[in-house]
Protein backbone atom coordinates (compact mmCIF):
# COMPACT_ATOMS: atom_id res chain seq x y z
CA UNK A 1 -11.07 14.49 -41.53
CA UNK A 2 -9.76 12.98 -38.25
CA UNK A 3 -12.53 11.42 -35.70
CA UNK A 4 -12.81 13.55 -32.63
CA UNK A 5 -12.78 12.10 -29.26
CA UNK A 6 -13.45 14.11 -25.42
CA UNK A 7 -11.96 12.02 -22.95
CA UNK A 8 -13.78 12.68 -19.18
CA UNK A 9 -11.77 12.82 -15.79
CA UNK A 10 -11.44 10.79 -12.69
CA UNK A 11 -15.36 10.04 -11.40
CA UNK A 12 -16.51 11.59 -14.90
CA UNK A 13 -18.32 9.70 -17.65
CA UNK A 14 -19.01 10.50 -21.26
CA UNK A 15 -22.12 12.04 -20.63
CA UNK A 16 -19.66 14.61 -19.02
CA UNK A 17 -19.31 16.41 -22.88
CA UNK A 18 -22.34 15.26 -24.59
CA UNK A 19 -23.88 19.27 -24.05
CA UNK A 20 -20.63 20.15 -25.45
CA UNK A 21 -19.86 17.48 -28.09
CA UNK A 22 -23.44 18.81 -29.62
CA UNK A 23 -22.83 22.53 -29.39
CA UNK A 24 -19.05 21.85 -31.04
CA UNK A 25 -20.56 19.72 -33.90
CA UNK A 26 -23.30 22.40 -35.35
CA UNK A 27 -20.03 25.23 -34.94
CA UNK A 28 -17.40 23.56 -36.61
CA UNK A 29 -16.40 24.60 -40.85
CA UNK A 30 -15.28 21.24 -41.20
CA UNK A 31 -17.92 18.87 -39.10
CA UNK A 32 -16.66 15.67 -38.33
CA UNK A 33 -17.94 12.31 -35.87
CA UNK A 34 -17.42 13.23 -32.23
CA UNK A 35 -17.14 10.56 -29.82
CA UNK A 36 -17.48 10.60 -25.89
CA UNK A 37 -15.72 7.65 -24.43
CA UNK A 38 -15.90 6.41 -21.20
CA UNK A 39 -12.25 5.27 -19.74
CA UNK A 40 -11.73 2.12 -17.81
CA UNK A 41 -13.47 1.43 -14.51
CA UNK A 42 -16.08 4.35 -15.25
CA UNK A 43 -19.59 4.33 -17.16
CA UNK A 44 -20.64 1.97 -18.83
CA UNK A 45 -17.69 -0.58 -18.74
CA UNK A 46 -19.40 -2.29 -15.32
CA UNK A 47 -19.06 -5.50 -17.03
CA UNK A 48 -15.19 -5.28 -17.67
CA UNK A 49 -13.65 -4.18 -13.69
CA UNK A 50 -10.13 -3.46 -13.86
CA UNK A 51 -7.99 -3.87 -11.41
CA UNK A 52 -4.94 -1.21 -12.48
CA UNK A 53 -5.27 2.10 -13.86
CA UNK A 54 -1.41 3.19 -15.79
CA UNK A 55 -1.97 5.58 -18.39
CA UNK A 56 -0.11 3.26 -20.98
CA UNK A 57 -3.47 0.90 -20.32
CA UNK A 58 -5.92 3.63 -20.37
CA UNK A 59 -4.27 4.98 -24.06
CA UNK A 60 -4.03 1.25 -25.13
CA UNK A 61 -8.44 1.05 -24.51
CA UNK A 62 -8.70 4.35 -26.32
CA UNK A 63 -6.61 3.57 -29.25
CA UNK A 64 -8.92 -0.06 -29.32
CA UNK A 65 -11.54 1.75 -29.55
CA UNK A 66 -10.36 4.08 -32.69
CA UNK A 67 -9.20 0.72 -34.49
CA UNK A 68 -12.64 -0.92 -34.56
CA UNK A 69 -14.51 2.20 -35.60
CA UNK A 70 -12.12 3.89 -38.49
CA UNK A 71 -8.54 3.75 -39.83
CA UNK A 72 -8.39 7.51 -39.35
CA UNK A 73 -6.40 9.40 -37.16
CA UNK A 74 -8.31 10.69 -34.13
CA UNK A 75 -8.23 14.65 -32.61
CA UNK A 76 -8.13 13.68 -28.71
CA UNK A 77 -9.59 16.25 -25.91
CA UNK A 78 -8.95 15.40 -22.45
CA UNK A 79 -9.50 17.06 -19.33
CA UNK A 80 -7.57 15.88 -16.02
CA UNK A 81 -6.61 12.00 -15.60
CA UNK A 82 -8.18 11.73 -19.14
CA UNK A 83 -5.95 14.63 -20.38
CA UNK A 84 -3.03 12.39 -18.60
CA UNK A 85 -4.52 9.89 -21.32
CA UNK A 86 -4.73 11.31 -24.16
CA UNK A 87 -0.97 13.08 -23.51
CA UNK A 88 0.24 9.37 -23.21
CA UNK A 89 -1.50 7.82 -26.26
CA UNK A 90 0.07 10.93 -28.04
CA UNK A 91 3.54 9.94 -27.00
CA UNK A 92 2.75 6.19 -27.58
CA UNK A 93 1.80 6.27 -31.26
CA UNK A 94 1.89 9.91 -32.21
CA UNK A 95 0.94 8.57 -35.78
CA UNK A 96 -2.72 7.79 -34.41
CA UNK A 97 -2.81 11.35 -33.16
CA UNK A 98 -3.93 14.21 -35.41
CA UNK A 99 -4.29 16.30 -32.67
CA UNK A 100 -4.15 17.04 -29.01
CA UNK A 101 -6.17 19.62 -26.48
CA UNK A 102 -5.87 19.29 -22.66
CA UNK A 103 -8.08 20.28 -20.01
CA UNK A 104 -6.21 21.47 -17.14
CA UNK A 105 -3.57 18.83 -16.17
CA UNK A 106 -0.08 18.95 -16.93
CA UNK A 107 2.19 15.49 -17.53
CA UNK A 108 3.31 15.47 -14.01
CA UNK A 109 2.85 13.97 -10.81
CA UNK A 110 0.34 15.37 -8.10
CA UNK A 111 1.10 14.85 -4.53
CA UNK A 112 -1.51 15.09 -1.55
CA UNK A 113 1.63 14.79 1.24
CA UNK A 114 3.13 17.57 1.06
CA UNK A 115 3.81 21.40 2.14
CA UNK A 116 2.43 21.12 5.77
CA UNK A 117 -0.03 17.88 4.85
CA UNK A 118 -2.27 20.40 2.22
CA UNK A 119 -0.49 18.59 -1.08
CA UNK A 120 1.29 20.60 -3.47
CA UNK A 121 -1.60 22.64 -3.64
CA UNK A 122 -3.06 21.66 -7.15
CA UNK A 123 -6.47 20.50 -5.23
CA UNK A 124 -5.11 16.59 -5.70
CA UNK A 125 -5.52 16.15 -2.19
CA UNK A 126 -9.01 17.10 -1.85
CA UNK A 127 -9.83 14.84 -5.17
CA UNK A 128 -7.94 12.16 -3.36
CA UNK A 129 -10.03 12.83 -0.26
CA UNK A 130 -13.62 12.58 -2.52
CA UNK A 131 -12.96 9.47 -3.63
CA UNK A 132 -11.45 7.56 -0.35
CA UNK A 133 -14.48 8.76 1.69
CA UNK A 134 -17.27 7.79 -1.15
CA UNK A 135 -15.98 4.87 -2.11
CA UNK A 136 -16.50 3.70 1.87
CA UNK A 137 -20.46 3.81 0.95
CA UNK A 138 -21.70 0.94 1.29
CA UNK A 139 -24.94 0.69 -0.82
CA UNK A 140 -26.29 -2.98 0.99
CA UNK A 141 -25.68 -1.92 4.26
CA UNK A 142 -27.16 2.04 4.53
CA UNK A 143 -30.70 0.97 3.92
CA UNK A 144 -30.40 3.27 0.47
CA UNK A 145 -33.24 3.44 -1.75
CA UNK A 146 -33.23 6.98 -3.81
CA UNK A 147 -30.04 9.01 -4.96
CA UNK A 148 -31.55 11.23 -1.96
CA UNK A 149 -30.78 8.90 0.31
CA UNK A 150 -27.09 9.23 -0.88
CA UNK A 151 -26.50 12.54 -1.61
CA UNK A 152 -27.76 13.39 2.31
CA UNK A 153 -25.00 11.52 3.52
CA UNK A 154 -22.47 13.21 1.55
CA UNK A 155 -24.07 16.12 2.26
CA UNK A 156 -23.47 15.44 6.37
CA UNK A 157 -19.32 17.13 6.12
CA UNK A 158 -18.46 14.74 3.01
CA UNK A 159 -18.63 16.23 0.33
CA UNK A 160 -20.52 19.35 1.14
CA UNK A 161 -19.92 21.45 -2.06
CA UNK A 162 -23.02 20.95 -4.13
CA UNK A 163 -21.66 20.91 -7.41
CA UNK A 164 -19.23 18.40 -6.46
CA UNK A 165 -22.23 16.20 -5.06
CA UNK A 166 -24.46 16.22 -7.89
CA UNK A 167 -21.28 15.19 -10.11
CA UNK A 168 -20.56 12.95 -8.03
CA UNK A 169 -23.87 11.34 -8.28
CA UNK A 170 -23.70 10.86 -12.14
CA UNK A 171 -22.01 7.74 -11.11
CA UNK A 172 -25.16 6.25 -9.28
CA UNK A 173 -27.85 4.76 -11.26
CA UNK A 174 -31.19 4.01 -9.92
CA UNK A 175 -32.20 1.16 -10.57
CA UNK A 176 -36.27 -0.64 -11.42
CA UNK A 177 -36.51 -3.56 -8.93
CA UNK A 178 -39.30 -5.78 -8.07
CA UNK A 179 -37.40 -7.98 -5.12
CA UNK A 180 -37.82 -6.45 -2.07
CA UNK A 181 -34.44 -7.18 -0.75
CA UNK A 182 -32.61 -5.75 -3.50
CA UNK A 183 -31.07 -2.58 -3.54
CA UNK A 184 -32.22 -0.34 -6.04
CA UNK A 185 -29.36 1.49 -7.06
CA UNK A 186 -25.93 0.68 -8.18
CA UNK A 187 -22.42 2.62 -8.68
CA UNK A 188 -21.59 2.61 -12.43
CA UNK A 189 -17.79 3.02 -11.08
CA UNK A 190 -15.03 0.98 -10.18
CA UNK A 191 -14.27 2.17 -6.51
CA UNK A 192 -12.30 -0.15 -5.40
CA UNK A 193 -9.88 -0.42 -8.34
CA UNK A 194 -10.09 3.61 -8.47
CA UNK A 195 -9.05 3.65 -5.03
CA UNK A 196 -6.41 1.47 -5.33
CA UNK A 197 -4.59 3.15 -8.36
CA UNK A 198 -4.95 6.85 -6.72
CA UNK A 199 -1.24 6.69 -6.73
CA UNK A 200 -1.08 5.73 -10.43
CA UNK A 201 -3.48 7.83 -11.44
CA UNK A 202 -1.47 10.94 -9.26
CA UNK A 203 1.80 10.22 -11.27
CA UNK A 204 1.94 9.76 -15.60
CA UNK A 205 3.62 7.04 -17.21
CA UNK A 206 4.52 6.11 -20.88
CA UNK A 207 4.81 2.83 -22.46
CA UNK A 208 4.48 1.51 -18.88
CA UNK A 209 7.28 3.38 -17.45
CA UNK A 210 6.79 5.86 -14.94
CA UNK A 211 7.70 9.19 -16.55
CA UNK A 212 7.45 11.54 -13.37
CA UNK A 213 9.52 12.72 -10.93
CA UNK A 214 8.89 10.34 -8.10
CA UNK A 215 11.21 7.91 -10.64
CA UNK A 216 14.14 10.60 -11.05
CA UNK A 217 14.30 10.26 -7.42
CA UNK A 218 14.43 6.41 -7.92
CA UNK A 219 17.22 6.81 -10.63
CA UNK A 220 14.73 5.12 -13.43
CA UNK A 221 14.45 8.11 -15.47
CA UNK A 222 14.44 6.99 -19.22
CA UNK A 223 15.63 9.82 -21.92
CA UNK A 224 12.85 11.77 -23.02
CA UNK A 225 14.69 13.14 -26.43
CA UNK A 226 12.85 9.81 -27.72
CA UNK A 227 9.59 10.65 -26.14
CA UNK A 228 7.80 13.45 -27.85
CA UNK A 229 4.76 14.54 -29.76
CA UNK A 230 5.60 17.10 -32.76
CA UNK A 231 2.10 17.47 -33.32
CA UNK A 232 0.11 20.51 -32.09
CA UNK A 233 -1.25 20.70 -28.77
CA UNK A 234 -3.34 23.04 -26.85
CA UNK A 235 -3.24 23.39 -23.14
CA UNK A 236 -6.52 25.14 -21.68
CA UNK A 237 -5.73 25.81 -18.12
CA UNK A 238 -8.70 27.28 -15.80
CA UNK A 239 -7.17 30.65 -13.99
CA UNK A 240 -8.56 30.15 -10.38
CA UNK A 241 -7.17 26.66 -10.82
CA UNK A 242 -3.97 25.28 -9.57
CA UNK A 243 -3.08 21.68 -11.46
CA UNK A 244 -0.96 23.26 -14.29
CA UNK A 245 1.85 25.85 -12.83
CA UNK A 246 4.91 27.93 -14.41
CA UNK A 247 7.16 25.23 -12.63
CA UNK A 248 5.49 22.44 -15.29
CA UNK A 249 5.59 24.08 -18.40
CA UNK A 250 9.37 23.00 -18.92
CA UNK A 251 7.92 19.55 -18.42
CA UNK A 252 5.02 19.74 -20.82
CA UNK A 253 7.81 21.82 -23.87
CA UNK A 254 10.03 18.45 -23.35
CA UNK A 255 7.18 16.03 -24.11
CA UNK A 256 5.29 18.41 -26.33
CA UNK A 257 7.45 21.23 -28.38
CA UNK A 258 4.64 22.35 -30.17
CA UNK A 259 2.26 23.32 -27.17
CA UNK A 260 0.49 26.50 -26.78
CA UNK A 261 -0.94 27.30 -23.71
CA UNK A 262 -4.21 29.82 -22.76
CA UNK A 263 -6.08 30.83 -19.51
CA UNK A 264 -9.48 30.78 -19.17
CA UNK A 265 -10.11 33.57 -16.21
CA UNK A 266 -11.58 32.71 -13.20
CA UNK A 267 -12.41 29.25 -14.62
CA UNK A 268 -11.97 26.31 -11.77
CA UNK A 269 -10.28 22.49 -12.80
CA UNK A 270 -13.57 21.45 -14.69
CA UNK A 271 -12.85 24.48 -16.89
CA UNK A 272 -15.36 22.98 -19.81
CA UNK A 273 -18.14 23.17 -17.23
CA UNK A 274 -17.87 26.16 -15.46
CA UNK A 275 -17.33 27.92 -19.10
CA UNK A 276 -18.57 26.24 -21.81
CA UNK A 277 -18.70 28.91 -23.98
CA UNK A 278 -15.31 29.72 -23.56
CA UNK A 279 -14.06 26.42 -24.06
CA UNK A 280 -16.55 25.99 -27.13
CA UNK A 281 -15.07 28.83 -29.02
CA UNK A 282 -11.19 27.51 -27.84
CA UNK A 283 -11.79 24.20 -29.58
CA UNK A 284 -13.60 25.30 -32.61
CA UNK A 285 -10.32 27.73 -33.46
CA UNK A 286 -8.16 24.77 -32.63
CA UNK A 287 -10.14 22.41 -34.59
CA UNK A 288 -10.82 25.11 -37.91
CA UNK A 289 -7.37 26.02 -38.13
């Protein structure tokens, strides 16, 4: 059997599946290993800062990863920039790829500038807005000693959504200390190369070239008849979300002709946690067919 692999968003981390990774694996007919990964400049990669974010790199450190633990093919799960990942390392080497589910996200470019300054209305522009204003945290200069300390500041017309917060948050590790001057806590994140890339990580490229829209309008387009996955792949769009629209799905049927997309109702963006269950029973028909 292929590996399996659940590939977290922007500001996620692959502690972001492990409830769901461990339901999955005592559900599936055919069990098989399940690994969380966390993508560059999140989790536990603090000792490897990068300073760009393409999704050609990002598929290139997941398809490292498969080669040093099995020869086998690999069943890839992504939601949002890591669904942008998993799409390209599908296109990339398709022969790697037994497999392919995405989590809300379509292979397209989002846009925070536009219709009236709201964005395009996928919600881009508010993730854009998370990150600029929590990256500007300073952790040596607020006097911070608990995740308390930090969360009540994003709570003060940040971030107020407390959902949002405490996710957030999963990025902040307290740390044990004995020096009095040192701050005991530390981002397990990349903010400064995250915020950097936002416009990367907005568009979708392929074997390093830009594969959205904003390079029709720059007359780079490359032919996409060269630049599919025949595989299957499942799209799993949230309904009370807005990042995969009618207007996309010709986009997604000219990378991916085999696609087959469902609706989870009233499910937001981070459709695996706001219905597990749901998404649970989605992967285990996708996975026992």
């Amino acid at each position: 059997e292929p590996i399996f692999s659940f590939l977290h968003g922007l500001l996620g981390n692959k502690r972001n599946f492990a409830s769901l990774a461990s339901s999955l694996s005592t559900q599936l007919q055919n069990p098989r290993p399940i690994y969380n990964l966390d993508l560059r400049n999140h989790g536990e990669n603090t000792h490897d800062w990068r300073p760009t974010m393409s999704y050609s790199e990002m598929a290139r450190d997941v398809l490292s990863f498969m080669d040093k633990i099995t020869e086998q093919n690999a069943v890839l799960v992504g939601h949002s920039m890591g669904g942008k990942v998993a799409q390209c390392l599908a296109l990339m080497y398709p022969e790697r790829v037994a497999g392919l589910v995405v989590l809300d996200i379509a292979p397209v470019r989002y846009y925070s500038d536009q219709k009236e300054k709201g964005g395009d209305g996928s919600g881009w522009k508010a993730v854009e807005e998370i990150v600029r204003n929590v990256a500007q945290i300073d952790l040596n200069e607020g006097g911070y000693t608990t995740k308390r300390d930090v969360d009540a500041v994003l709570r003060q017309g940040m971030l107020e959504d407390p959902a949002l917060r405490a996710f957030v948050l999963t990025n902040l590790e307290q740390l044990r200390t004995t020096e009095e001057n040192e701050v005991p806590l530390r981002w397990k994140i990349h903010w400064d190369g995250i915020v950097d890339q936002l416009d990367r990580i907005a568009g979708f490229d392929v074997h390093d070239q830009v594969m959205d829209d904003s390079a029709v309008e720059a007359d780079m387009i490359i032919p996409q008849s060269n630049m599919q996955y025949g595989g299957d792949v499942f799209f799993i769009h949230g309904g009370a979300s807005r990042f995969v629209r009618h207007s996309y799905i010709s986009t997604i049927a000219s990378f991916f002709p085999n696609h087959m997309l469902t609706t989870i109702r009233g499910a937001g963006h981070w459709v695996h946690a706001e219905a597990p269950d749901d998404t649970i029973a989605l992967l285990k028909r996708y996975l026992d067919r």
